[in-house]
C-alpha atoms as a PDB file:
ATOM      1  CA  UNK A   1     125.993  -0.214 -93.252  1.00  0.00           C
ATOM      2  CA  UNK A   2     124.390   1.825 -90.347  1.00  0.00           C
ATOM      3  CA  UNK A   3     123.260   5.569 -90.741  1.00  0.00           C
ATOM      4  CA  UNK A   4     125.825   6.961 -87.405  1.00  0.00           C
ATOM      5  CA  UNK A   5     123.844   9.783 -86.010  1.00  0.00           C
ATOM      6  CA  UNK A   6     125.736  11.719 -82.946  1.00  0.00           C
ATOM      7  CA  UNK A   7     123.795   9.751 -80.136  1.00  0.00           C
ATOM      8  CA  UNK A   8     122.738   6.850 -81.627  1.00  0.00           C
ATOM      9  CA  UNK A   9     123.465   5.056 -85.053  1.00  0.00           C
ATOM     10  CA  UNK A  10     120.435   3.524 -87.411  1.00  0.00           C
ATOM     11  CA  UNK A  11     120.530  -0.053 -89.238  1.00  0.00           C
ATOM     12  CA  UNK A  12     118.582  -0.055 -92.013  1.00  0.00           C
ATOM     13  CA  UNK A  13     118.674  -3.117 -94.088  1.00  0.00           C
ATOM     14  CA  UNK A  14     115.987  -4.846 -93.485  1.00  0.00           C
ATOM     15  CA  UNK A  15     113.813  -2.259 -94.016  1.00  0.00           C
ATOM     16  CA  UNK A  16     112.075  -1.098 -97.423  1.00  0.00           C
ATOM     17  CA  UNK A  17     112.542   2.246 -96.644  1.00  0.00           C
ATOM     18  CA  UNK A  18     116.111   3.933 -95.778  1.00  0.00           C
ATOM     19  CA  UNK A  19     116.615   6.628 -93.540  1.00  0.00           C
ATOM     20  CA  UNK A  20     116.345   9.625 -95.572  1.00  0.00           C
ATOM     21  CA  UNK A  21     115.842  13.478 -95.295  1.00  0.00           C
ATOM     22  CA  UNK A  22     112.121  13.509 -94.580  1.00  0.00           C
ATOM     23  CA  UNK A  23     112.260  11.693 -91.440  1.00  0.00           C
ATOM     24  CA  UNK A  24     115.061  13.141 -90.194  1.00  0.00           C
ATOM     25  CA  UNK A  25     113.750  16.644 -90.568  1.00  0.00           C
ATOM     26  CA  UNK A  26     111.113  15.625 -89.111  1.00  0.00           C
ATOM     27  CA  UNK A  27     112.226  14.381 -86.014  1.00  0.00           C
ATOM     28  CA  UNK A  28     114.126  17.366 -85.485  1.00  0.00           C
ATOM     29  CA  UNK A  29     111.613  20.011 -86.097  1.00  0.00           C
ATOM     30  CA  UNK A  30     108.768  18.416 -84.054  1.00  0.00           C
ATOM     31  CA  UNK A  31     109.099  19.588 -80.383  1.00  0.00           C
ATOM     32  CA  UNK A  32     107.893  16.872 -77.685  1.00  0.00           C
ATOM     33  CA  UNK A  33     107.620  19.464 -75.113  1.00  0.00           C
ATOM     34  CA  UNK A  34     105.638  17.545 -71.766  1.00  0.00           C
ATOM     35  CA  UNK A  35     104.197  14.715 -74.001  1.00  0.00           C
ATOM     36  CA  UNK A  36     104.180  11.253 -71.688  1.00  0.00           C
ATOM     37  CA  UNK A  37     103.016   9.089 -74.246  1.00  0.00           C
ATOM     38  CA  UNK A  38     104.327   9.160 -78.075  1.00  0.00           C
ATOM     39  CA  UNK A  39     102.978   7.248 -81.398  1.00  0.00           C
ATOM     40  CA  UNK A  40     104.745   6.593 -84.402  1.00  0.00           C
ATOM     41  CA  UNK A  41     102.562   5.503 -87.062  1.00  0.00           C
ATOM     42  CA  UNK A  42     104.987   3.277 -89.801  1.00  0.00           C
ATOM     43  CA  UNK A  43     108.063   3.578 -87.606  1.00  0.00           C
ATOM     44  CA  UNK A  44     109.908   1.224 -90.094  1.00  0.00           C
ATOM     45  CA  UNK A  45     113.618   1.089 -88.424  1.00  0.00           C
ATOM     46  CA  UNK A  46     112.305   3.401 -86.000  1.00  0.00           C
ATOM     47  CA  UNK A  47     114.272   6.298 -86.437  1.00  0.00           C
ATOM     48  CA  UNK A  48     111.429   8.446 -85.481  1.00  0.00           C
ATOM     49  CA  UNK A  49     110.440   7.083 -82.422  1.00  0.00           C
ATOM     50  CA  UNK A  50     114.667   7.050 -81.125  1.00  0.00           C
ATOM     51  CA  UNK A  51     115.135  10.753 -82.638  1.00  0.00           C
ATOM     52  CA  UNK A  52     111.880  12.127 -80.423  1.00  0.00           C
ATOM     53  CA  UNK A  53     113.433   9.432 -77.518  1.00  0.00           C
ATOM     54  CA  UNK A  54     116.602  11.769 -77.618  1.00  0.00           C
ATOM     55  CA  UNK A  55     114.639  14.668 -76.748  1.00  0.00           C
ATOM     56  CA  UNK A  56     111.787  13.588 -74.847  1.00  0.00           C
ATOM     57  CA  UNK A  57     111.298  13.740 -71.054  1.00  0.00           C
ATOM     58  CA  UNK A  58     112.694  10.548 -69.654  1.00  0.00           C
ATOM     59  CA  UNK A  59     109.609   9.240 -68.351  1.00  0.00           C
ATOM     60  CA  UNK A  60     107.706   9.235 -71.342  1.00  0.00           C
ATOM     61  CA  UNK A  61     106.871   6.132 -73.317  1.00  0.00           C
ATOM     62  CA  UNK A  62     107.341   6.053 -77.136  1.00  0.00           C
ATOM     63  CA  UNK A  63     105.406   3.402 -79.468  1.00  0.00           C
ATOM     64  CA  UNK A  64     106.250   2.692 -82.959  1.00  0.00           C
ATOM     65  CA  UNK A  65     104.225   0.007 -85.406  1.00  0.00           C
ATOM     66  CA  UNK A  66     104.619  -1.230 -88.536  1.00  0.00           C
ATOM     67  CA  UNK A  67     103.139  -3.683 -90.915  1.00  0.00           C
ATOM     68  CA  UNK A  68     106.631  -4.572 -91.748  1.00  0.00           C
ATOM     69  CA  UNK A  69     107.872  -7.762 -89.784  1.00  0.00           C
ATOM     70  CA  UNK A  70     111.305  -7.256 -90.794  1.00  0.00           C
ATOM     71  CA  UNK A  71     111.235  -3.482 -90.175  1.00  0.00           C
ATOM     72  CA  UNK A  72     109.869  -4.140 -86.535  1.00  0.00           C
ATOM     73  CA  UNK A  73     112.747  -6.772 -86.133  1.00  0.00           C
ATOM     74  CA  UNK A  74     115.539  -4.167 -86.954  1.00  0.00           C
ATOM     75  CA  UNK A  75     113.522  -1.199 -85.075  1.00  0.00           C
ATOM     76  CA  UNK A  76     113.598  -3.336 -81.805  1.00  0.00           C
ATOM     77  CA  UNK A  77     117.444  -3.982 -82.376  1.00  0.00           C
ATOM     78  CA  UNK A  78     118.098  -0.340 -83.275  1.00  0.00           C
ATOM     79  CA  UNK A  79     115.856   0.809 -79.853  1.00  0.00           C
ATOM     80  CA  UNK A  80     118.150  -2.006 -77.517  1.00  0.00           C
ATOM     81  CA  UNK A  81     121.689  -0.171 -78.885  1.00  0.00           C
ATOM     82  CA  UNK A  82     120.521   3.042 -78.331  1.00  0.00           C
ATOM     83  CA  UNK A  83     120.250   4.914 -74.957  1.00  0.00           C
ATOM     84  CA  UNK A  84     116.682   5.121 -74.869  1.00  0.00           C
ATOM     85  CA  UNK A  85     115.939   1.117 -74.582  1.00  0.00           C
ATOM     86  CA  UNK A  86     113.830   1.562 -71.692  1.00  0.00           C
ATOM     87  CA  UNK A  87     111.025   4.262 -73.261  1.00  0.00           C
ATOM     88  CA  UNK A  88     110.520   2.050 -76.827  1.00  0.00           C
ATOM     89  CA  UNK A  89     108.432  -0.483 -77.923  1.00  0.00           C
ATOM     90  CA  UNK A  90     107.688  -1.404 -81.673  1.00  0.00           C
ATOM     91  CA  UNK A  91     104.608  -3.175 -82.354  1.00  0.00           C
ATOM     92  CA  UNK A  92     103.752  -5.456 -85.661  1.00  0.00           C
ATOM     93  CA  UNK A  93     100.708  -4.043 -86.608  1.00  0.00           C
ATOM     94  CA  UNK A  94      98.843  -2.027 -88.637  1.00  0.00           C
ATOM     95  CA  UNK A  95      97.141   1.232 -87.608  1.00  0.00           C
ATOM     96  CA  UNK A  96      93.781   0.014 -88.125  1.00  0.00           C
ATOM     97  CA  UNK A  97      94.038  -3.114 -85.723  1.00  0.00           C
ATOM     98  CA  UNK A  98      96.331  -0.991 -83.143  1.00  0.00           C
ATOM     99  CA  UNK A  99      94.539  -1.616 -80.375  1.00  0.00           C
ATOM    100  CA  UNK A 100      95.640   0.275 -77.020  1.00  0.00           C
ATOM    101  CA  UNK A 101      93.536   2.136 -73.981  1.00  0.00           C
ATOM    102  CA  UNK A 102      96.386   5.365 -74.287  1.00  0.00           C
ATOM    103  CA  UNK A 103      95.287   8.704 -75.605  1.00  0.00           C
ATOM    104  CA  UNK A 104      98.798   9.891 -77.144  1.00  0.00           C
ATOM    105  CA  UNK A 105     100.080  13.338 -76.287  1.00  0.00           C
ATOM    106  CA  UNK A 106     101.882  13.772 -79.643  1.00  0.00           C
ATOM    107  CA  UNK A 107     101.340  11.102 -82.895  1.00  0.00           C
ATOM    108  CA  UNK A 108     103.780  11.570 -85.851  1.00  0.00           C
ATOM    109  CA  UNK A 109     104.229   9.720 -89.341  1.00  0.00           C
ATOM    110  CA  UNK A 110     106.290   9.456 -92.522  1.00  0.00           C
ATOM    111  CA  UNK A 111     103.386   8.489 -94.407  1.00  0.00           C
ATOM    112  CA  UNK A 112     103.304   6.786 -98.027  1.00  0.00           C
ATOM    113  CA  UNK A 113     102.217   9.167-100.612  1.00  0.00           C
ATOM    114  CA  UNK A 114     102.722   8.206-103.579  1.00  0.00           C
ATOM    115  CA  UNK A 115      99.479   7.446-105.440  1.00  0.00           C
ATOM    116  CA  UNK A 116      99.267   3.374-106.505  1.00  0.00           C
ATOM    117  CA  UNK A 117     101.384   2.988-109.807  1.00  0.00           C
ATOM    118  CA  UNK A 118     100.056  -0.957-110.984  1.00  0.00           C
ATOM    119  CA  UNK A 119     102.610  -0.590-113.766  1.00  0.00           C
ATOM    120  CA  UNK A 120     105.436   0.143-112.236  1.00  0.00           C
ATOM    121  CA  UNK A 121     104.650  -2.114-109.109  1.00  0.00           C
ATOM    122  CA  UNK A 122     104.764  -5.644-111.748  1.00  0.00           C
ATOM    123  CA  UNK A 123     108.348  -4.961-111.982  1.00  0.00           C
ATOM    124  CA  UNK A 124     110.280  -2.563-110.030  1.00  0.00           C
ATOM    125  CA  UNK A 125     108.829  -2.435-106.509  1.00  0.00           C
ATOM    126  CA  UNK A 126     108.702  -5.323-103.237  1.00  0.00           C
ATOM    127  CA  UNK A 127     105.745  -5.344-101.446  1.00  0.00           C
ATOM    128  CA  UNK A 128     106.961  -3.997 -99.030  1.00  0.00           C
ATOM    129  CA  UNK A 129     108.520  -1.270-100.644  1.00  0.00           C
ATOM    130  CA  UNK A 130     105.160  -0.099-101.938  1.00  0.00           C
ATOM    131  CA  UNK A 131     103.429  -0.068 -99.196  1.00  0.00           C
ATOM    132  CA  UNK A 132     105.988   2.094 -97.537  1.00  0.00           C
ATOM    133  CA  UNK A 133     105.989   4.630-100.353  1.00  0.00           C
ATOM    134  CA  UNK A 134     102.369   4.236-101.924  1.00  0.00           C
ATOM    135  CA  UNK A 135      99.142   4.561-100.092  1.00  0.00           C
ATOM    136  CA  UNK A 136      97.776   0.738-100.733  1.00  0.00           C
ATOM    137  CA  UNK A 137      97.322  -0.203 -97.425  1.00  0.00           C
ATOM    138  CA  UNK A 138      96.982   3.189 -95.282  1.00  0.00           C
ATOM    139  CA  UNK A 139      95.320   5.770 -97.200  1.00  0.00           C
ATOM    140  CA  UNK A 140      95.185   9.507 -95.940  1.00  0.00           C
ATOM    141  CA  UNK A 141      91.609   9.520 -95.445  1.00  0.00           C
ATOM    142  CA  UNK A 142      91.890   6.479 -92.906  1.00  0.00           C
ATOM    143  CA  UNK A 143      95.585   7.631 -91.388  1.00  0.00           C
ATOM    144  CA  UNK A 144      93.640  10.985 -90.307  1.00  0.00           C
ATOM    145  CA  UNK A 145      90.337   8.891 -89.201  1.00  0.00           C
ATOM    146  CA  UNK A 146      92.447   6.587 -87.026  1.00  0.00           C
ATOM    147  CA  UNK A 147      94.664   9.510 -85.977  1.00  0.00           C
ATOM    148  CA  UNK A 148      91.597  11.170 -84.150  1.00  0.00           C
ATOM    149  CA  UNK A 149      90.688   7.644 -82.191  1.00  0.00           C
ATOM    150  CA  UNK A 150      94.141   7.699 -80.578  1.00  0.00           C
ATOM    151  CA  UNK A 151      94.929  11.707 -80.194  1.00  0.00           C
ATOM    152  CA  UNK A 152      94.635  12.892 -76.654  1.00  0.00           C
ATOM    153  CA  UNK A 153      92.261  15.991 -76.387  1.00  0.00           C
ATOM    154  CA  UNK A 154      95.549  18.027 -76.531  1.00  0.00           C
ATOM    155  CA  UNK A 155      97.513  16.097 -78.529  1.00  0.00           C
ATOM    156  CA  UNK A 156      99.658  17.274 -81.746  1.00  0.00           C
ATOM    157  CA  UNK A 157      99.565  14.746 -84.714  1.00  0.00           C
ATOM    158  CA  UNK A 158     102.955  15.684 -86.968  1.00  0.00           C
ATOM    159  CA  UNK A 159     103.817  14.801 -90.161  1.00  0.00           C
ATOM    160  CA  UNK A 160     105.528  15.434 -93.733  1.00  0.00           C
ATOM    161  CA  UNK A 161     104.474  15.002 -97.075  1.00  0.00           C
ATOM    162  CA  UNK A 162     104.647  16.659-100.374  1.00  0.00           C
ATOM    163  CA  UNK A 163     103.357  19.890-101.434  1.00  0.00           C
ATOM    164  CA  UNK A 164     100.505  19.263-103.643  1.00  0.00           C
ATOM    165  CA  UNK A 165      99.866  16.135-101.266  1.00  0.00           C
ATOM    166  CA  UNK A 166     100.254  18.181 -98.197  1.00  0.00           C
ATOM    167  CA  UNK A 167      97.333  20.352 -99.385  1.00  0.00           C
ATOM    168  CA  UNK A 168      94.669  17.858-100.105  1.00  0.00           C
ATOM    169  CA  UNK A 169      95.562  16.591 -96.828  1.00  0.00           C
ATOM    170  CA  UNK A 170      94.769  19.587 -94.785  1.00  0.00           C
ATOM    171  CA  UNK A 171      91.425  19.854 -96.410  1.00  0.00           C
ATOM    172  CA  UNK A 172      90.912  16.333 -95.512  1.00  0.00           C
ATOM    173  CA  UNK A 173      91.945  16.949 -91.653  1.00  0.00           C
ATOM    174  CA  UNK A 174      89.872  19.622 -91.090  1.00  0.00           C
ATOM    175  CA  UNK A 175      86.941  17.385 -92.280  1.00  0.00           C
ATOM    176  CA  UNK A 176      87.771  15.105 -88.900  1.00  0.00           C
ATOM    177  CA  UNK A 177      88.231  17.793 -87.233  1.00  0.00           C
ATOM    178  CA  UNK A 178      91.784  18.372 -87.072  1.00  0.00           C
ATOM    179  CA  UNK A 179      93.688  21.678 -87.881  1.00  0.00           C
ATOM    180  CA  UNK A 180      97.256  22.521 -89.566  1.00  0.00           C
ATOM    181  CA  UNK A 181      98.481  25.156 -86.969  1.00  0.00           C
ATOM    182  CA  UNK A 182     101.847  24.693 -87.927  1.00  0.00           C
ATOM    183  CA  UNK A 183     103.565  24.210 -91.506  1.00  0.00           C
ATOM    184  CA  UNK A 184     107.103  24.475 -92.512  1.00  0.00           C
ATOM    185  CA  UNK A 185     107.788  24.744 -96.423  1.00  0.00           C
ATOM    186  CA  UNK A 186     110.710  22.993 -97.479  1.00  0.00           C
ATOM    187  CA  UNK A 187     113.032  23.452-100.719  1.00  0.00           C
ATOM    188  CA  UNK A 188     116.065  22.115-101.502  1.00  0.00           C
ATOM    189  CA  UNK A 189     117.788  25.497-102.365  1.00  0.00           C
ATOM    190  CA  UNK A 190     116.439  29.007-102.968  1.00  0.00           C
ATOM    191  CA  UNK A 191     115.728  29.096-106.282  1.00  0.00           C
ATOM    192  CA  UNK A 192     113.837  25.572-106.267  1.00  0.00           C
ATOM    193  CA  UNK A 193     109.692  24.999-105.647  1.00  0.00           C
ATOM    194  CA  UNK A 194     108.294  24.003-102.183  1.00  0.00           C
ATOM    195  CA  UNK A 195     108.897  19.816-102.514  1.00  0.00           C
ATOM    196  CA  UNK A 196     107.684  19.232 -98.771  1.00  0.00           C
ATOM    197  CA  UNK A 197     105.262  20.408 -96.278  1.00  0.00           C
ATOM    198  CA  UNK A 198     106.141  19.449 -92.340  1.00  0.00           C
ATOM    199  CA  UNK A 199     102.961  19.589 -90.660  1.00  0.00           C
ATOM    200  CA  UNK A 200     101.297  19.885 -87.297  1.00  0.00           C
ATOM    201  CA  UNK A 201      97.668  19.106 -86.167  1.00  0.00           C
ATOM    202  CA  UNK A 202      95.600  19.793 -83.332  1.00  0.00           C
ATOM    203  CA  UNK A 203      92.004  19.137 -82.395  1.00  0.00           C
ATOM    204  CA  UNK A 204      91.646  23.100 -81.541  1.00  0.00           C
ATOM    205  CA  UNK A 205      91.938  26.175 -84.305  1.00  0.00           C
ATOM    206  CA  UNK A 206      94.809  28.262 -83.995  1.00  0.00           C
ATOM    207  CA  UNK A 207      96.188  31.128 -86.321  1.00  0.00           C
ATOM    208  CA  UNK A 208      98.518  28.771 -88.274  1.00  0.00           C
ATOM    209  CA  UNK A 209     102.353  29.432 -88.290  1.00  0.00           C
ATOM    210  CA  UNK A 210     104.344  29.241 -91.463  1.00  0.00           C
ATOM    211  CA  UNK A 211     107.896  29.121 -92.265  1.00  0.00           C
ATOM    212  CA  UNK A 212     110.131  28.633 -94.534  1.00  0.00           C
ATOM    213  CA  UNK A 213     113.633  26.598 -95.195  1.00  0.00           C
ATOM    214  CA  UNK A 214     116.237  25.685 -97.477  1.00  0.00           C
ATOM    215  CA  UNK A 215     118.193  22.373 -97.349  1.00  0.00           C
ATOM    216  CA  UNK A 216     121.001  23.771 -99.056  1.00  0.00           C
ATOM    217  CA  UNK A 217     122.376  26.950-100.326  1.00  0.00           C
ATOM    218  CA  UNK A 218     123.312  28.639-103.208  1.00  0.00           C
ATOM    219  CA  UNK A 219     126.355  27.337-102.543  1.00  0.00           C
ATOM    220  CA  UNK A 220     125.203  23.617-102.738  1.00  0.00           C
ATOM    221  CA  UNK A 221     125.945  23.359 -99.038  1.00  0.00           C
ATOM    222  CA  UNK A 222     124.015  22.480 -96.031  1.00  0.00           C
ATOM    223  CA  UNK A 223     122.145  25.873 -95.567  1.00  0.00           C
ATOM    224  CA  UNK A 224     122.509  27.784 -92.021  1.00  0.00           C
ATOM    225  CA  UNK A 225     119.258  26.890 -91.195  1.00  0.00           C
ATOM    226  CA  UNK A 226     118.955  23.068 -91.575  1.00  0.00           C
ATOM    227  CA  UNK A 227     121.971  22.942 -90.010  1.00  0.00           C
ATOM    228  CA  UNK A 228     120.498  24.501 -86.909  1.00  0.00           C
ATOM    229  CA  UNK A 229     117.720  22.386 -87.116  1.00  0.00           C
ATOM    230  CA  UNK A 230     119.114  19.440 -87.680  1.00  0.00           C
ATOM    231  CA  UNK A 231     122.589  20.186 -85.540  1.00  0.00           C
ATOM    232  CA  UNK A 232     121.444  17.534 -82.223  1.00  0.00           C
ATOM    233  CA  UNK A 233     121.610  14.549 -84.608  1.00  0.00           C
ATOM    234  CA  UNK A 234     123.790  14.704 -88.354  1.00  0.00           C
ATOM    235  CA  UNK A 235     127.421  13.326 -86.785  1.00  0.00           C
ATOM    236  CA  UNK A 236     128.702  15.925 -88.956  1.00  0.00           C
ATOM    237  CA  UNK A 237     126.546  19.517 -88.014  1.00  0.00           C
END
């Protein structure tokens, strides 16, 4: 069963990872603004690349790769129903042997995170599965390295992780010389600890902008302010 989003609806299936919260905050806090060209690095069902399609100008061109051949299949069926067709194209590859002459205005990712678990990958995981979630074949290091051979000169890199991840990772961009000039702290309701980071890089240093959000409320309902950040896609906002 599809994930029906106001414009355009997701199927998921085939793919090791579902559509889920991170991505789709995600796509609707990063702003495309002029960008012509657009990377999504693991697009898995591409729900990235088609929620940054909804906003984007219409002439600009939005790639999306993948390691997963099954994910790539289902992103390239999701991209032909939506009405965006014309701007996508998903790629089987991984970032490492992406090969392309553009310089991308704006470069965003769900990236794994987890930390390899050998135990718990004998039994419970696909491989697929864990190398959507874990960081056995793209590790942050060499996401940020490859990041910097495809950025444009002005280009924004996005991306969300978790908070103690989200930390290292900075220190780790700055070391290729890319700089957090955005963050938004995430929490699932106000009395809970920062889970996720959303995060924006650029190759020049700028006084970073923080802010702050709450999924829900104290009521245990979609707070005021994911709903207005979130309110172009959710059927239901």
């Amino acid at each position: 069963m599809g994930f029906k989003f106001k414009r355009f609806t997701i199927e998921h299936d085939a793919c090791a990872m579902k559509v889920g919260t991170d991505s789709i905050m995600l796509g609707s806090w990063v702003q495309t603004k002029s960008a012509q060209h657009i990377l999504d690095v693991g697009s898995g069902s591409g729900l990235l690349a088609i929620m940054l399609a909804q906003k984007a100008q219409h002439n600009c061109l939005i790639d999306g790769i993948d390691i997963d051949v099954g994910a790539i299949a289902q992103a390239k069926s999701n991209a032909k129903n939506c009405p965006w067709a014309l701007q996508l194209t998903f790629k089987n590859s991984s970032l490492q042997q992406f090969s392309t002459t553009t310089a991308y205005d704006l470069i965003v990712s769900n990236p794994p995170y987890f930390s390899i678990n050998l135990s718990a990958n004998k039994t419970h995981s696909t491989k697929s599965r864990i190398n959507a979630r874990q960081t056995v074949e793209l590790n942050h290091p060499t996401l940020l390295k490859e990041v910097t051979k495809h950025l444009s000169s002005s280009g924004k890199f996005c991306c969300v992780l978790p908070f103690d991840t989200a930390k290292i990772f900075i220190v780790d961009a700055e070391s290729v010389g890319l700089y957090c000039i955005q963050e938004l702290h995430v929490r699932p309701n106000p009395q809970s600890d920062v889970t996720r980071l959303l995060l924006e890089f650029s190759r020049k240093k700028e006084t970073k902008i923080s802010t702050k959000l709450s999924i829900y409320n104290h009521l245990s309902s979609y707070s005021e302010d994911y709903i207005a950040l979130c309110k172009d896609y959710y059927l239901n906002f």
